[in-house]
N, C-alpha and C. Protein backbone atom coordinates (compact mmCIF):
# COMPACT_ATOMS: atom_id res chain seq x y z
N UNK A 1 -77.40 -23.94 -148.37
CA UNK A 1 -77.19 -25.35 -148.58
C UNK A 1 -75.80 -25.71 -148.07
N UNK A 2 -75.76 -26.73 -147.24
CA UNK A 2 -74.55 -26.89 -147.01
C UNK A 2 -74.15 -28.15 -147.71
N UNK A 3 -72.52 -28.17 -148.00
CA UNK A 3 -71.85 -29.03 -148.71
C UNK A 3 -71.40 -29.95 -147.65
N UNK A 4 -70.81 -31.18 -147.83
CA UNK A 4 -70.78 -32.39 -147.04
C UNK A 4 -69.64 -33.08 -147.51
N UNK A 5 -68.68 -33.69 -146.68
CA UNK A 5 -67.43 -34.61 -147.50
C UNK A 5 -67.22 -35.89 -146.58
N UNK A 6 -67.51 -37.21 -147.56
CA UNK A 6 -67.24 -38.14 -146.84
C UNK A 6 -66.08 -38.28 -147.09
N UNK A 7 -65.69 -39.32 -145.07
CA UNK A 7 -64.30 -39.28 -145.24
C UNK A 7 -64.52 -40.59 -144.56
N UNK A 8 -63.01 -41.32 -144.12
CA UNK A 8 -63.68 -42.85 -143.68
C UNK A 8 -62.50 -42.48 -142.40
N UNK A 9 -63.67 -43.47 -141.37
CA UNK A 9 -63.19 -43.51 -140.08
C UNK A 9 -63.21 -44.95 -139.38
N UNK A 10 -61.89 -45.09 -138.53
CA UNK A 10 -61.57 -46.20 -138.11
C UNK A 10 -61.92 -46.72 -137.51
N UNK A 11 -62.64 -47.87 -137.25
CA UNK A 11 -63.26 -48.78 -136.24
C UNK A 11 -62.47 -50.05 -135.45
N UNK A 12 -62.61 -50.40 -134.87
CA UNK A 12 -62.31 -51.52 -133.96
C UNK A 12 -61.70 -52.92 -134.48
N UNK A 13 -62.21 -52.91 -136.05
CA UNK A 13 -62.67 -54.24 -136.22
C UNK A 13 -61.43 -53.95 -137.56
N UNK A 14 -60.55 -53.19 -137.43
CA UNK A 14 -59.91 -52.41 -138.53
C UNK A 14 -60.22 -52.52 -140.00
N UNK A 15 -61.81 -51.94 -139.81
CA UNK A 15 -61.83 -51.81 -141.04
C UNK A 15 -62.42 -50.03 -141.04
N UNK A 16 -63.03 -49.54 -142.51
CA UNK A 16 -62.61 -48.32 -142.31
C UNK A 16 -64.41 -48.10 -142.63
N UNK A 17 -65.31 -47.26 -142.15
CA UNK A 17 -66.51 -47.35 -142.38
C UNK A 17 -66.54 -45.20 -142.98
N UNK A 18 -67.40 -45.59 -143.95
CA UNK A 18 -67.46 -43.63 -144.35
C UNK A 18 -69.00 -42.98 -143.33
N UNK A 19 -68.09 -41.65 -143.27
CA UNK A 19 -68.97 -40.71 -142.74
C UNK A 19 -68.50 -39.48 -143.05
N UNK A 20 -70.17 -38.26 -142.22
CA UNK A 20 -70.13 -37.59 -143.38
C UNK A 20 -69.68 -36.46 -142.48
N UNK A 21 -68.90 -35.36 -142.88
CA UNK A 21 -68.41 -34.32 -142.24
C UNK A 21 -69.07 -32.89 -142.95
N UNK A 22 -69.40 -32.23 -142.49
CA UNK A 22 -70.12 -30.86 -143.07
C UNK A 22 -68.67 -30.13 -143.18
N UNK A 23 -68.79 -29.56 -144.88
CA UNK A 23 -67.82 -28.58 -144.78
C UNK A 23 -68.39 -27.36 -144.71
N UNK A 24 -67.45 -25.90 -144.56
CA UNK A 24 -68.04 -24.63 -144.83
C UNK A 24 -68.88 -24.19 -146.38
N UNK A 25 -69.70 -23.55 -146.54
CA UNK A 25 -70.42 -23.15 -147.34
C UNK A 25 -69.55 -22.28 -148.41
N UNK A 26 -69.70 -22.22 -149.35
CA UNK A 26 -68.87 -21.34 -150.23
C UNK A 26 -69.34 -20.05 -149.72
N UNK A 27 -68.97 -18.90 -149.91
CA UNK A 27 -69.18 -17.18 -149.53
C UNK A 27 -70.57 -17.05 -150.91
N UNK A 28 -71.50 -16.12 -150.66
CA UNK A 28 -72.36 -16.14 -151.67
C UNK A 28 -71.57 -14.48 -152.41
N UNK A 29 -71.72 -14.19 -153.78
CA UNK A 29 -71.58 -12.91 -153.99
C UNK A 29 -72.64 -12.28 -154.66
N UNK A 30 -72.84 -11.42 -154.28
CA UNK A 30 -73.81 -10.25 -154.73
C UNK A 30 -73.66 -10.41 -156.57
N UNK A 31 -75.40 -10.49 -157.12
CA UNK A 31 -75.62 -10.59 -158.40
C UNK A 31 -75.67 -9.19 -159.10
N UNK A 32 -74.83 -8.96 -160.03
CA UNK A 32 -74.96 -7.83 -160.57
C UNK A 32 -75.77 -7.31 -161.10
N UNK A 33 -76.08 -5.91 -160.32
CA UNK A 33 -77.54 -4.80 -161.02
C UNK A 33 -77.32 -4.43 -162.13
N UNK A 34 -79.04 -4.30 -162.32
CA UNK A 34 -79.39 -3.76 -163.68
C UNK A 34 -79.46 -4.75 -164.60
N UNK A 35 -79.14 -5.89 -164.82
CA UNK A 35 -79.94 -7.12 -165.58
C UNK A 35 -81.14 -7.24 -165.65
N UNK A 36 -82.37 -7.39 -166.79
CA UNK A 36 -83.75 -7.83 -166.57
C UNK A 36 -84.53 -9.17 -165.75
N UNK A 37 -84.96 -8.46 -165.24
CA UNK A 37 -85.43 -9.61 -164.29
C UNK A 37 -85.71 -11.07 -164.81
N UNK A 38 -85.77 -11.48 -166.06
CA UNK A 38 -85.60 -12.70 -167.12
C UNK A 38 -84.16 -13.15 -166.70
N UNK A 39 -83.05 -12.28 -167.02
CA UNK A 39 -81.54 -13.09 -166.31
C UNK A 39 -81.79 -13.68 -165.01
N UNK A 40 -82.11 -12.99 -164.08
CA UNK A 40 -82.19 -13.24 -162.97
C UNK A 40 -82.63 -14.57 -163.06
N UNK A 41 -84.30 -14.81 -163.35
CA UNK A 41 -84.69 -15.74 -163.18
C UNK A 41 -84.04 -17.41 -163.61
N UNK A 42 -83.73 -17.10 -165.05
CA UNK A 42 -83.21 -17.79 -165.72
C UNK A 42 -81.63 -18.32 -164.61
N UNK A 43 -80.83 -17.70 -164.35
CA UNK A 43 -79.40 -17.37 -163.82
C UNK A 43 -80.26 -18.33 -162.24
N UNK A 44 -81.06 -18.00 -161.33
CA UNK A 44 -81.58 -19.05 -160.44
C UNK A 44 -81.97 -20.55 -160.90
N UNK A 45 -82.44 -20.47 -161.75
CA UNK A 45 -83.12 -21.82 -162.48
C UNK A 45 -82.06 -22.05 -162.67
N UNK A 46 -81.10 -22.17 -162.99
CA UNK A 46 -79.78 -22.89 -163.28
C UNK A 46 -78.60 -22.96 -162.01
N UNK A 47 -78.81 -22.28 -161.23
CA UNK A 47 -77.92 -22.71 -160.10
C UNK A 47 -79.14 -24.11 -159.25
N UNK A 48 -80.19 -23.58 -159.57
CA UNK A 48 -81.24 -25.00 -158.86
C UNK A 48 -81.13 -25.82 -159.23
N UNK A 49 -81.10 -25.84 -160.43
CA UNK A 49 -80.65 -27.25 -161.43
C UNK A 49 -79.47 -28.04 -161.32
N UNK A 50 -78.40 -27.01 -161.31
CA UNK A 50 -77.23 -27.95 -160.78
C UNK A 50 -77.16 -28.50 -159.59
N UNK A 51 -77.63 -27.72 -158.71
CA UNK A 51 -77.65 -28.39 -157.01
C UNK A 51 -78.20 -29.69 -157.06
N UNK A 52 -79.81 -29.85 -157.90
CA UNK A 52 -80.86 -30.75 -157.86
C UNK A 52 -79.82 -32.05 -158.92
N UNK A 53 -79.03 -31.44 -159.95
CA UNK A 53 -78.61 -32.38 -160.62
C UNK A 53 -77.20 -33.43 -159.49
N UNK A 54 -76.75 -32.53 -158.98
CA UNK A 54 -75.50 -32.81 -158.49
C UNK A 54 -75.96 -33.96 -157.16
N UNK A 55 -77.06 -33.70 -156.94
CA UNK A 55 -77.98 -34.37 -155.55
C UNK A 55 -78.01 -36.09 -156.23
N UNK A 56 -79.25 -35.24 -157.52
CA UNK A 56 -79.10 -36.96 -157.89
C UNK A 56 -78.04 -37.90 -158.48
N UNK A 57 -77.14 -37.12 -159.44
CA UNK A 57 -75.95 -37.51 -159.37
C UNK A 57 -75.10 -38.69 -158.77
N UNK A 58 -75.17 -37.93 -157.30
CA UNK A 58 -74.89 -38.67 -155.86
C UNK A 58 -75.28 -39.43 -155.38
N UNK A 59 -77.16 -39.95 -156.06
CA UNK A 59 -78.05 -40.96 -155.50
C UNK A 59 -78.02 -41.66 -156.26
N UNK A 60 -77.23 -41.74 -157.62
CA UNK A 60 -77.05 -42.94 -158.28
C UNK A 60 -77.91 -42.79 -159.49
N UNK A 61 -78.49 -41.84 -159.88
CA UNK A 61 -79.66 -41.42 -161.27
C UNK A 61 -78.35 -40.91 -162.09
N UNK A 62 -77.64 -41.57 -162.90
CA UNK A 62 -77.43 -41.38 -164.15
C UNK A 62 -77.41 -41.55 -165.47
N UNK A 63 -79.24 -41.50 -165.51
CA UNK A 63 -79.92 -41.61 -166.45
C UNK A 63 -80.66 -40.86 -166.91
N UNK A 64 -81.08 -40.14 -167.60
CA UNK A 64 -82.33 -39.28 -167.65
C UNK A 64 -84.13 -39.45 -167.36
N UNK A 65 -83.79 -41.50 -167.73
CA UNK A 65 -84.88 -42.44 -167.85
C UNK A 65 -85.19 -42.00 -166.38
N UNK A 66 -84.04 -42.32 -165.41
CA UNK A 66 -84.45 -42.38 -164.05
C UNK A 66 -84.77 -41.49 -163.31
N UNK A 67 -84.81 -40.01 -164.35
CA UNK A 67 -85.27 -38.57 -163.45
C UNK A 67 -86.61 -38.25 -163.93
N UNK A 68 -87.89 -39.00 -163.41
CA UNK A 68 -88.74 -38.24 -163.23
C UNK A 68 -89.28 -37.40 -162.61
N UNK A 69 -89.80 -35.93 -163.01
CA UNK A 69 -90.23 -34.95 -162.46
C UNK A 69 -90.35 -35.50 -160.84
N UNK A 70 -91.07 -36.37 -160.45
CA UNK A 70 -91.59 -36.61 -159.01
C UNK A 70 -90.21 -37.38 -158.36
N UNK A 71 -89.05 -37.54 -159.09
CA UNK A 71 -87.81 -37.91 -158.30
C UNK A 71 -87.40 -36.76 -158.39
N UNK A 72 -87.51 -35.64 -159.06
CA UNK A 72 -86.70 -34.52 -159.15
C UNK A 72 -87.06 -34.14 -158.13
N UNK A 73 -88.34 -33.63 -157.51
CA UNK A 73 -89.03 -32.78 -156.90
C UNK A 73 -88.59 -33.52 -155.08
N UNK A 74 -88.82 -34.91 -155.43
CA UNK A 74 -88.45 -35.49 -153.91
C UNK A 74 -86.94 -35.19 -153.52
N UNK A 75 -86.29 -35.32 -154.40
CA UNK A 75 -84.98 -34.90 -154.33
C UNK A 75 -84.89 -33.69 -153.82
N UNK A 76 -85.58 -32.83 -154.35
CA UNK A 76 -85.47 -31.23 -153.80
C UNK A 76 -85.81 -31.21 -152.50
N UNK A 77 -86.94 -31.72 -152.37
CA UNK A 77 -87.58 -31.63 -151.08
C UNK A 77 -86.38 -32.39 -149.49
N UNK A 78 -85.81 -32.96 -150.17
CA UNK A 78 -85.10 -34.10 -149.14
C UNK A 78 -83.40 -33.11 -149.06
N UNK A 79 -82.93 -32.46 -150.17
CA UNK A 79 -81.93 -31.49 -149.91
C UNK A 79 -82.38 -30.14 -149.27
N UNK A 80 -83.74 -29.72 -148.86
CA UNK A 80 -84.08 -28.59 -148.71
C UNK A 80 -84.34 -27.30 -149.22
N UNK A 81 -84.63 -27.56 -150.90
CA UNK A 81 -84.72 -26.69 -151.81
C UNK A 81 -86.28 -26.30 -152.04
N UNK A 82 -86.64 -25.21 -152.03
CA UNK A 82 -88.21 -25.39 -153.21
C UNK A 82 -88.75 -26.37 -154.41
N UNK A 83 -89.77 -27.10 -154.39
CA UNK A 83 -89.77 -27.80 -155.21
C UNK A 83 -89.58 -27.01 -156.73
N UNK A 84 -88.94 -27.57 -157.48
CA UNK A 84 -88.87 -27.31 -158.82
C UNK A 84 -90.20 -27.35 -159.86
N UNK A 85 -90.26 -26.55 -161.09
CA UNK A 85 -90.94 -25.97 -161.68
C UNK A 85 -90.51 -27.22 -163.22
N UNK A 86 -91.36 -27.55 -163.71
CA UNK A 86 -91.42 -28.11 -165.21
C UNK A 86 -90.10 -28.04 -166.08
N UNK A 87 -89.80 -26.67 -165.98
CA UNK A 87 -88.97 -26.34 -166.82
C UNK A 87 -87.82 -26.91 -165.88
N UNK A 88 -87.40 -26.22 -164.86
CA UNK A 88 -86.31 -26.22 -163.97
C UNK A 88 -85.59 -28.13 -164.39
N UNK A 89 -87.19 -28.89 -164.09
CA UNK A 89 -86.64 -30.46 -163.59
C UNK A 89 -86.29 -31.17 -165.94
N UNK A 90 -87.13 -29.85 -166.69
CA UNK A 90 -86.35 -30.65 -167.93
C UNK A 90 -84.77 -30.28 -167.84
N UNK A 91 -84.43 -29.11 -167.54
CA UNK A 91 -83.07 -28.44 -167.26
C UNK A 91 -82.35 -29.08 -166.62
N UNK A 92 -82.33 -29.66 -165.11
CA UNK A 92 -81.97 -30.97 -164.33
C UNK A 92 -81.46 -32.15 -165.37
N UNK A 93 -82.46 -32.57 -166.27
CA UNK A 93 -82.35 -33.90 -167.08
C UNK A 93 -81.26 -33.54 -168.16
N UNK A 94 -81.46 -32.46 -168.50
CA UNK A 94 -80.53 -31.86 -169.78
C UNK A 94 -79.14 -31.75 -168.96
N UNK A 95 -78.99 -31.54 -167.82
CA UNK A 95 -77.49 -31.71 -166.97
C UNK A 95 -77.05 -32.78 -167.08
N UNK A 96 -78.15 -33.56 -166.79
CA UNK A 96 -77.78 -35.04 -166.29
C UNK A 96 -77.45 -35.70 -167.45
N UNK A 97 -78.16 -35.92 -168.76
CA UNK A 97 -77.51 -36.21 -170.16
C UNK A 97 -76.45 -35.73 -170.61
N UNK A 98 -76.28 -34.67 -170.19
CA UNK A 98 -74.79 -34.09 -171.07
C UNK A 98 -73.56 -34.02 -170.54
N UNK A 99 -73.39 -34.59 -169.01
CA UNK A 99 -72.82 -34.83 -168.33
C UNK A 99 -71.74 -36.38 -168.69
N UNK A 100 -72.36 -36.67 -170.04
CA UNK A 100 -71.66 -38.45 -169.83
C UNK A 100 -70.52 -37.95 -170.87
């Protein structure tokens, strides 16, 4: 997934219009062995969640009202993620509430 930073650039008309610049990706690090495959899963479902939360975040859903499963899932689909799982998109909403 790549991360993105708007920055604003100068036009003609001197005013300043935003665009979007790709930054570098954070380094990924190796998940530590020997955990049950339940961490694992769990430990993914929650880095998905934040990505998916942080997406809508950005699109202006800070509501829980306004995250339904089928905005969650389009959301995913439109950042390039796997669509999300039931649980994953209540986990998403539980970000997004506790966030205020």
């Amino acid at each position: 997934m790549a991360v993105a930073a708007v920055t604003k650039k100068p036009t003609t008309q001197h005013t300043t219009k935003p665009t979007i610049e790709p930054l570098q990706p954070l380094k990924k690090k190796p998940l530590p062995a020997g955990q049950p495959r339940e961490w694992y899963e769990s430990h993914n479902r929650k880095l998905k969640a934040m990505r998916l939360a942080i997406a809508l975040l950005n699109a202006g859903v800070y509501h829980t009202e306004q995250a339904p499963n089928r905005r969650i899932r389009t959301t995913a689909a439109r950042i390039g993620i796997h669509p999300p799982s039931n649980a994953t998109c209540r986990l998403v909403r539980s970000l997004i509430r506790d966030g205020r």
